[in-house]
Protein backbone atom coordinates (compact mmCIF):
# COMPACT_ATOMS: atom_id res chain seq x y z
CA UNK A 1 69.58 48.38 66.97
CA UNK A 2 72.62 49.85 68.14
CA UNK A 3 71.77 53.16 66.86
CA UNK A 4 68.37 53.05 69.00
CA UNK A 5 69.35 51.19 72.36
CA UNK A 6 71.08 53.59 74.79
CA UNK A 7 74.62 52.08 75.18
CA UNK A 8 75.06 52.56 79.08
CA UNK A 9 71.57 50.37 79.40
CA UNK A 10 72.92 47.70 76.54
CA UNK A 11 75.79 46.74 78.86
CA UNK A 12 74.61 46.59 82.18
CA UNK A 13 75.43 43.71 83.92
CA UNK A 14 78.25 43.14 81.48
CA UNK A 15 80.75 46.26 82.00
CA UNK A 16 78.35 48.37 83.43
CA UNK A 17 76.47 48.97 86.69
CA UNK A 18 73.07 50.03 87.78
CA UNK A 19 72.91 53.83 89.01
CA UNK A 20 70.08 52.65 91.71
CA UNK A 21 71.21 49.98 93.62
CA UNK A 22 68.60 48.83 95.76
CA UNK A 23 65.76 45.82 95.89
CA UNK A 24 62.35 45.87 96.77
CA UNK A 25 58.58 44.81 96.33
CA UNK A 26 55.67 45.22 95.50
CA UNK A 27 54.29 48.65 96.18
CA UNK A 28 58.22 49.53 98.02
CA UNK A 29 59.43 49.24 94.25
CA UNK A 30 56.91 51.97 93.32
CA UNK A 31 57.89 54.55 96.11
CA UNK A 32 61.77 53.98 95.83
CA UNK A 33 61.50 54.71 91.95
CA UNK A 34 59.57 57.81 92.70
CA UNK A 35 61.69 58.86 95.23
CA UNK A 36 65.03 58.44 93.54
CA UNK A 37 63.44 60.82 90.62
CA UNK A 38 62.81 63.39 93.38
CA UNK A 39 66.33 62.94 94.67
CA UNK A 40 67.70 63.42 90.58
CA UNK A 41 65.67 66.50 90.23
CA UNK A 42 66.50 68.64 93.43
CA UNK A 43 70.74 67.57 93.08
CA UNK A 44 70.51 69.04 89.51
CA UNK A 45 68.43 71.69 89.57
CA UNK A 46 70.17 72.97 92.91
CA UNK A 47 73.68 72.62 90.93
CA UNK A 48 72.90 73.01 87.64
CA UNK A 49 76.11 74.85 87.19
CA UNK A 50 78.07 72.63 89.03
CA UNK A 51 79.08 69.95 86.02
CA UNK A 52 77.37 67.50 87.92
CA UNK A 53 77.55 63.79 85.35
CA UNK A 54 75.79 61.48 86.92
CA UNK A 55 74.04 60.45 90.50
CA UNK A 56 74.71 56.89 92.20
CA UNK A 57 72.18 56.17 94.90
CA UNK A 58 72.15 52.83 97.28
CA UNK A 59 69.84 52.15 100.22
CA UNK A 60 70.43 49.90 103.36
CA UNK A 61 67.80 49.82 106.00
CA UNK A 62 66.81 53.46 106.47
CA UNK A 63 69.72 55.31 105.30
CA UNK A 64 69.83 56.55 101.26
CA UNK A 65 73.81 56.66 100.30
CA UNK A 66 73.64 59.51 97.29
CA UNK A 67 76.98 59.44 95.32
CA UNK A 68 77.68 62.64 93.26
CA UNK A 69 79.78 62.77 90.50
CA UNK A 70 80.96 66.01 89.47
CA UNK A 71 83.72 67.95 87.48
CA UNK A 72 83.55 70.93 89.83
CA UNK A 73 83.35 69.69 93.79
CA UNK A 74 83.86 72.74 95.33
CA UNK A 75 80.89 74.22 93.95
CA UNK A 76 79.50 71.17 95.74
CA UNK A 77 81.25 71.30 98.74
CA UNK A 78 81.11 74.35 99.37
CA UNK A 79 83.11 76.01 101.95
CA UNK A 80 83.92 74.02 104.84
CA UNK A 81 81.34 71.42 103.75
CA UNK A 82 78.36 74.16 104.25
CA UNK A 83 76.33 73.13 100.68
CA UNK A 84 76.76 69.60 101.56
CA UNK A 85 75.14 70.07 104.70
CA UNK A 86 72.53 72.19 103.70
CA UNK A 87 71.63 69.64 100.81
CA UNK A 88 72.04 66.82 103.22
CA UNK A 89 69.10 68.53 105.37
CA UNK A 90 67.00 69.28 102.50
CA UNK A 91 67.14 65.86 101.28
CA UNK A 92 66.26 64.13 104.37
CA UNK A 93 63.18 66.63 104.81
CA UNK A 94 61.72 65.49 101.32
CA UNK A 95 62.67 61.80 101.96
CA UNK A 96 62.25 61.33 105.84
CA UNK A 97 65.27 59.06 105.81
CA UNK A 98 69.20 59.71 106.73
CA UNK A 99 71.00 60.98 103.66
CA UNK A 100 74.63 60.33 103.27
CA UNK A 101 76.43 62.38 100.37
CA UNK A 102 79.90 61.29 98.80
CA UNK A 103 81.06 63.46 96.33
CA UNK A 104 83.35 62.32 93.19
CA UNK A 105 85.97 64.36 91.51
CA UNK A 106 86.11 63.71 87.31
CA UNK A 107 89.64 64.65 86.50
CA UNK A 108 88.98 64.84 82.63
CA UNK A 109 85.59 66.29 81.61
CA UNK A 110 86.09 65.99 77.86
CA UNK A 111 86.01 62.03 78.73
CA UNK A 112 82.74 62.36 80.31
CA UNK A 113 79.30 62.22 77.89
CA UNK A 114 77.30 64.16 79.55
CA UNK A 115 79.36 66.96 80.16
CA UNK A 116 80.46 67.07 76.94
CA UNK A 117 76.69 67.46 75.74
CA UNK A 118 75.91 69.81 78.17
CA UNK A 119 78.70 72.09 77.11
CA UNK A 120 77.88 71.72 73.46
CA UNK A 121 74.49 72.53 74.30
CA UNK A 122 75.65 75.59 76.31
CA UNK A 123 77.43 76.91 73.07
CA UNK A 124 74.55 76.78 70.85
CA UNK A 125 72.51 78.70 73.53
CA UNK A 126 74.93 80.92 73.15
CA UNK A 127 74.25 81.19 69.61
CA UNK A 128 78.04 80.06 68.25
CA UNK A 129 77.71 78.20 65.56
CA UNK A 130 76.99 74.44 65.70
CA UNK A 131 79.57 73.23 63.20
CA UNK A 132 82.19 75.36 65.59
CA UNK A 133 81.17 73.86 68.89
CA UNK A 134 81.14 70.25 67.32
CA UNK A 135 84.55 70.49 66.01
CA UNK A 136 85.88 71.86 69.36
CA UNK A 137 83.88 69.08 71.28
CA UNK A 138 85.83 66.29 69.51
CA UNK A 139 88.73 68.17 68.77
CA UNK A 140 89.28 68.95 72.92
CA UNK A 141 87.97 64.76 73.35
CA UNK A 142 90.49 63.24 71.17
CA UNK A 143 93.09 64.97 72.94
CA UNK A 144 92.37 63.48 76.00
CA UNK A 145 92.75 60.20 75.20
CA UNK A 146 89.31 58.76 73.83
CA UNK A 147 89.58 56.38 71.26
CA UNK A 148 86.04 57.65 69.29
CA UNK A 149 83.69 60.38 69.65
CA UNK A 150 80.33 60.70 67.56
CA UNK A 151 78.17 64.01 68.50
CA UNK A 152 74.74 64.79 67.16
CA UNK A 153 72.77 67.82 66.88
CA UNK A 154 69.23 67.79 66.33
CA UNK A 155 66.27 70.66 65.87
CA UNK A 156 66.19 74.08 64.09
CA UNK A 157 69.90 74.46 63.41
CA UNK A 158 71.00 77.68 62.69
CA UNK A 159 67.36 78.96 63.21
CA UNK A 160 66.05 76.78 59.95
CA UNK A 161 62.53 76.47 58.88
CA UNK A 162 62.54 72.69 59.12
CA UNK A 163 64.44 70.62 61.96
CA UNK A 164 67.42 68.54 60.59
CA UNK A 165 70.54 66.81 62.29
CA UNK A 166 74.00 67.50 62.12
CA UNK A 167 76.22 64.97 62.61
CA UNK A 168 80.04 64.64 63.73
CA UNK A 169 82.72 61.98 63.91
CA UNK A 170 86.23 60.85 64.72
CA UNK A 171 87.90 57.33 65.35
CA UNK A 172 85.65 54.08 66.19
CA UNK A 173 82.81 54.08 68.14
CA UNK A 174 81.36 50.35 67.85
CA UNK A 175 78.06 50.67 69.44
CA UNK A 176 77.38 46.61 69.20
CA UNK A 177 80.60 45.87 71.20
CA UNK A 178 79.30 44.61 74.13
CA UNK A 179 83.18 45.02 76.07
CA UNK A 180 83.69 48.33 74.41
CA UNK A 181 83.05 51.19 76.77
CA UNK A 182 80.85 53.89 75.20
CA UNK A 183 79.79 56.31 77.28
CA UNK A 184 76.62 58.34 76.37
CA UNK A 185 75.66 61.39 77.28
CA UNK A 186 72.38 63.49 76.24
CA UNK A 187 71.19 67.18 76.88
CA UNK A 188 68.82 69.71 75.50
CA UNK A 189 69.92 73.79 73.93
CA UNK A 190 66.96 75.66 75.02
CA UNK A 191 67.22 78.73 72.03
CA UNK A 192 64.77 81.13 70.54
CA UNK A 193 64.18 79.01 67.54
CA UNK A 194 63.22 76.09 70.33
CA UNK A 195 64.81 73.15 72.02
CA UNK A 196 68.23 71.22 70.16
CA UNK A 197 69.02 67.80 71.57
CA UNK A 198 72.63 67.17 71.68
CA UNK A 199 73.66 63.00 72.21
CA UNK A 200 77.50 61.99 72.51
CA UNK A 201 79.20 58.79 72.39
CA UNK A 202 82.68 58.75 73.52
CA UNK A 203 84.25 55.34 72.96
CA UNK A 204 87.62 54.84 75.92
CA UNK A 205 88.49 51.03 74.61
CA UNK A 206 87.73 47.46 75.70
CA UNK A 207 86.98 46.16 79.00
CA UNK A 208 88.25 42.91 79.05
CA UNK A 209 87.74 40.09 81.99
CA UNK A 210 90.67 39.53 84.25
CA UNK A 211 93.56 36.76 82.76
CA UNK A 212 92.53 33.84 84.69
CA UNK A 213 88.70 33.98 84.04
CA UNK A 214 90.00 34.12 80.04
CA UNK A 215 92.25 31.03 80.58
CA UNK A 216 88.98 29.38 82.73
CA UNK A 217 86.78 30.13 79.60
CA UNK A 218 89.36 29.12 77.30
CA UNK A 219 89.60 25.73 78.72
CA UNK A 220 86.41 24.93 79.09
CA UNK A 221 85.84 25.37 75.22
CA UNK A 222 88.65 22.93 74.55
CA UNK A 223 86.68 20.40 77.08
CA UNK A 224 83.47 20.66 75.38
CA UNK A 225 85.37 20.45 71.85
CA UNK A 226 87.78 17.46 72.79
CA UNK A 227 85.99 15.91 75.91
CA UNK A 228 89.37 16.05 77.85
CA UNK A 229 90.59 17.83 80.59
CA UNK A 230 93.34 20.14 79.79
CA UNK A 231 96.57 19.18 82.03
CA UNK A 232 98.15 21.60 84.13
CA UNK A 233 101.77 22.10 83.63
């Protein structure tokens, strides 16, 4: 199972948080979910060179708070804050709500799934070869710090008759780990030969739970096991 359940999705609620935090009903649910797809869309095509990871977006009352994650914030920016604004007003003309943007600097890239598929992906449009851009992928992610790194290439490689996968790996990447962070990250090489999907796992270590919650969890095992309470020095 852990090679088919996306790993961000696995551990939400454990290490991980939802990237649309917001509740509603009913027919509300329906709209919101529509309209945070809309929101997705126009951020990434509008700065689809601007490394852009991931989108965050929480609502309260009738303000949407859009949090933008990016590698390259002055693309976002823009000088003197003039993108912002102008995506700020395009956004609240296809929502009808206030829009508030915060934007969020990644200082290492080759940490960061996504970006890491999108610039293998970028390479192979640009016809290098895939073994090349796989080995440079992990090669450049080791070196800053990731524990494991598994990238796969899938469709006409090299402009084969038949689709087949390619397949790269360094270090641990335990994918049933529920405290290991593994960040994935999927995008798409659109080539003459047709479309090669690129996935990443990048595995950064454990997240544990805080000291006292351990010792708190701890005890309570001995309780159950003894049926004493542990006394405090």
């Amino acid at each position: 199972m852990g090679q088919k359940v996306n790993p961000i999705s696995l551990r939400l609620g454990i290490i991980g948080d939802w990237r649309s935090r917001w509740y509603a009903e009913g027919e509300r649910y329906a709209e919101f979910v529509l309209e945070d797809a809309r929101i997705r869309r126009f951020i990434e095509s509008k700065y689809s060179e601007a490394s852009i990871s991931k989108l965050e977006i929480e609502r309260g009352g009738n303000e949407v708070i859009v949090t933008i994650h990016t590698a390259r914030p002055g693309m976002v920016i823009g000088r003197g804050g003039q993108r912002v604004e102008e995506i700020r007003r395009s956004l609240e003309g296809l929502t009808k709500k206030n829009i508030r943007l915060n934007i969020e600097e990644i200082r290492q890239d080759e940490l960061d799934a996504h970006l890491v598929a999108k610039s293998v992906a970028g390479q192979l449009e640009r016809n290098i070869h895939h073994r090349r851009a796989l080995k440079q992928a992990v090669s450049r992610t080791m070196q800053a710090g990731a524990k494991g790194i598994k990238i796969t290439c899938s469709g006409r490689l090299g402009g084969a008759e038949i689709a087949r996968s390619a397949t790269l790996r360094e270090g641990r990447v335990p994918l049933h780990t529920l405290r290991a962070d593994v960040d994935h990250g999927f995008a798409e090489a659109v080539t003459l030969m047709g479309r090669i999907g690129v996935k990443v796992w990048i595995y950064k270590g454990d997240i544990l739970p805080p000291l006292k919650e351990m010792e708190i969890a701890e005890g309570s095992d001995a309780t159950a096991k003894t049926g004493e309470i542990p006394q405090s020095s």
